[in-house]
Protein backbone atom coordinates (compact mmCIF):
# COMPACT_ATOMS: atom_id res chain seq x y z
CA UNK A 1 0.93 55.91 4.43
CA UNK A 2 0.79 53.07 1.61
CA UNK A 3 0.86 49.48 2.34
CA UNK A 4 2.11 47.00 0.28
CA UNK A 5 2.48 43.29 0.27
CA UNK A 6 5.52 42.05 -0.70
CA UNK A 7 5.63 38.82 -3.00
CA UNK A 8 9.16 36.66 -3.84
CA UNK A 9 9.18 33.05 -4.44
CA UNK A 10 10.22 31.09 -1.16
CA UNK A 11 10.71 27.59 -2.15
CA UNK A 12 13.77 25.79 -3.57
CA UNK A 13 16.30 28.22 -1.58
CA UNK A 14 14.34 28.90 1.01
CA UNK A 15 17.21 30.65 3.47
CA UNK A 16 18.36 32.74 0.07
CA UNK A 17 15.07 33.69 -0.83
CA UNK A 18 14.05 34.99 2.67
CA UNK A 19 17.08 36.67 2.61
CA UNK A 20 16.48 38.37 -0.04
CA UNK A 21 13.20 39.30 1.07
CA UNK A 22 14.41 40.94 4.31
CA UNK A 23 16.72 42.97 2.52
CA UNK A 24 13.31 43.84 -0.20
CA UNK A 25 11.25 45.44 3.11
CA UNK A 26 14.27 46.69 4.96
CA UNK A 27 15.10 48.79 1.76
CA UNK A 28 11.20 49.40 1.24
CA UNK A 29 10.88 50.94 5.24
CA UNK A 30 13.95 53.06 5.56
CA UNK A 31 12.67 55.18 2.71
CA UNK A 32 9.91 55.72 5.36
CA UNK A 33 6.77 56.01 2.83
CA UNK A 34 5.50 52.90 2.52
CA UNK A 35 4.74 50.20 4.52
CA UNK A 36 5.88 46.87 4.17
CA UNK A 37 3.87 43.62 4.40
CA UNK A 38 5.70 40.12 3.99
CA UNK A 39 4.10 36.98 3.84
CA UNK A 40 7.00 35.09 4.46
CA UNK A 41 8.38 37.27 7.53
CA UNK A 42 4.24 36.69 9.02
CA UNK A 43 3.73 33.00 8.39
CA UNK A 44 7.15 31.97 8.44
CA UNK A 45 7.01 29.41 11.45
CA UNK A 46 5.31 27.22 9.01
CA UNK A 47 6.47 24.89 7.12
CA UNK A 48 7.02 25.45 3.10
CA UNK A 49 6.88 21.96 2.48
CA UNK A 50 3.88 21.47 3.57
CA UNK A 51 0.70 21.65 2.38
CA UNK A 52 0.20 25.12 1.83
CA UNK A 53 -4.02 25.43 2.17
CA UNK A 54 -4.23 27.09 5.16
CA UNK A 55 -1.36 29.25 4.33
CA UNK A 56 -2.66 30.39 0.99
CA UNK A 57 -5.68 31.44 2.56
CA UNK A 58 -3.78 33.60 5.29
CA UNK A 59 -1.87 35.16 2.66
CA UNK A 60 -5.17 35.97 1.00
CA UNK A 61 -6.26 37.69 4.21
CA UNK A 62 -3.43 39.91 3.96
CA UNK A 63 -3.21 41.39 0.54
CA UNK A 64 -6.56 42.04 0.56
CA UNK A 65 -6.04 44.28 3.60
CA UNK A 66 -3.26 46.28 1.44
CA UNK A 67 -3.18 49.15 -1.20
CA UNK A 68 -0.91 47.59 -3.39
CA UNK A 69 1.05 44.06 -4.45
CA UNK A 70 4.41 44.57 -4.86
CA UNK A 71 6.42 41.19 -6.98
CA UNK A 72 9.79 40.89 -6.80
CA UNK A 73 11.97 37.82 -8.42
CA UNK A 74 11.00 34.87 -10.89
CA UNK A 75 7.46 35.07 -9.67
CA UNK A 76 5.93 33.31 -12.63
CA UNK A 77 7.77 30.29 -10.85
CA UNK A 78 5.97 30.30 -8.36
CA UNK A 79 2.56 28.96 -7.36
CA UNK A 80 2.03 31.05 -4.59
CA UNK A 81 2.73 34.33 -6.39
CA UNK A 82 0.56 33.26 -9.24
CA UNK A 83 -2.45 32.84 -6.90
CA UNK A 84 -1.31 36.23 -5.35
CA UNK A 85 -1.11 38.22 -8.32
CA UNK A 86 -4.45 36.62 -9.82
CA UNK A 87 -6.26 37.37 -7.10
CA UNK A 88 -5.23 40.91 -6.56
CA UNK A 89 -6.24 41.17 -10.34
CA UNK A 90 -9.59 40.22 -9.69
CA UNK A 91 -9.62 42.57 -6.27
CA UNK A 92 -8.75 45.59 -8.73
CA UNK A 93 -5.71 45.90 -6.12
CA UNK A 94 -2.90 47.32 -7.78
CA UNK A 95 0.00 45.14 -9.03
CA UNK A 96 3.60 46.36 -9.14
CA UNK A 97 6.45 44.04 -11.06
CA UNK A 98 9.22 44.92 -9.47
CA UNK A 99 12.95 44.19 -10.57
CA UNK A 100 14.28 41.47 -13.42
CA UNK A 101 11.64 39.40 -13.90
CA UNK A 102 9.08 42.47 -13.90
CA UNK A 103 5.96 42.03 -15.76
């Protein structure tokens, strides 16, 4: 089974955006094919405010554990995704624009 990490934007609305993201890898597992990796479900108790360092380099961890990156929203926004997607880029992990702001 294929697992993918799952990248949105979290800051500004924070409670919309994770939202969002629960309804992303709730749609993603009940098709039953893929498996669904969120960074902001797994290092949620911490605060996205803060300084994001240690974080960054947790999120790290887990896409390079994965088969693919999945991005979903206005992820040129966002820092975090743009570190994501650059480094899965230089992984040669597959990276999937998904939705709207695709590509």
């Amino acid at each position: 089974m294929k697992s993918v990490y799952v990248a949105h934007p979290l800051r500004g609305n924070v409670a919309e955006n994770v939202k969002k993201v629960t309804e992303i890898c709730q749609s993603i597992a009940e098709k039953g094919q893929v498996i669904p990796f969120s960074p902001i479900h797994a290092f949620g108790f911490m605060d996205p405010a803060g300084d994001q360092t240690f974080v960054f380099k947790c999120c790290l961890r887990l896409l390079s554990l994965v088969d693919e990156l999945w991005v979903f929203g206005d992820w040129r926004r966002s820092e975090g995704c743009r570190i994501e997607v650059d480094f899965a880029r230089r992984r040669g992990i597959p990276v999937v624009f998904m939705g709207e702001q695709a590509g």
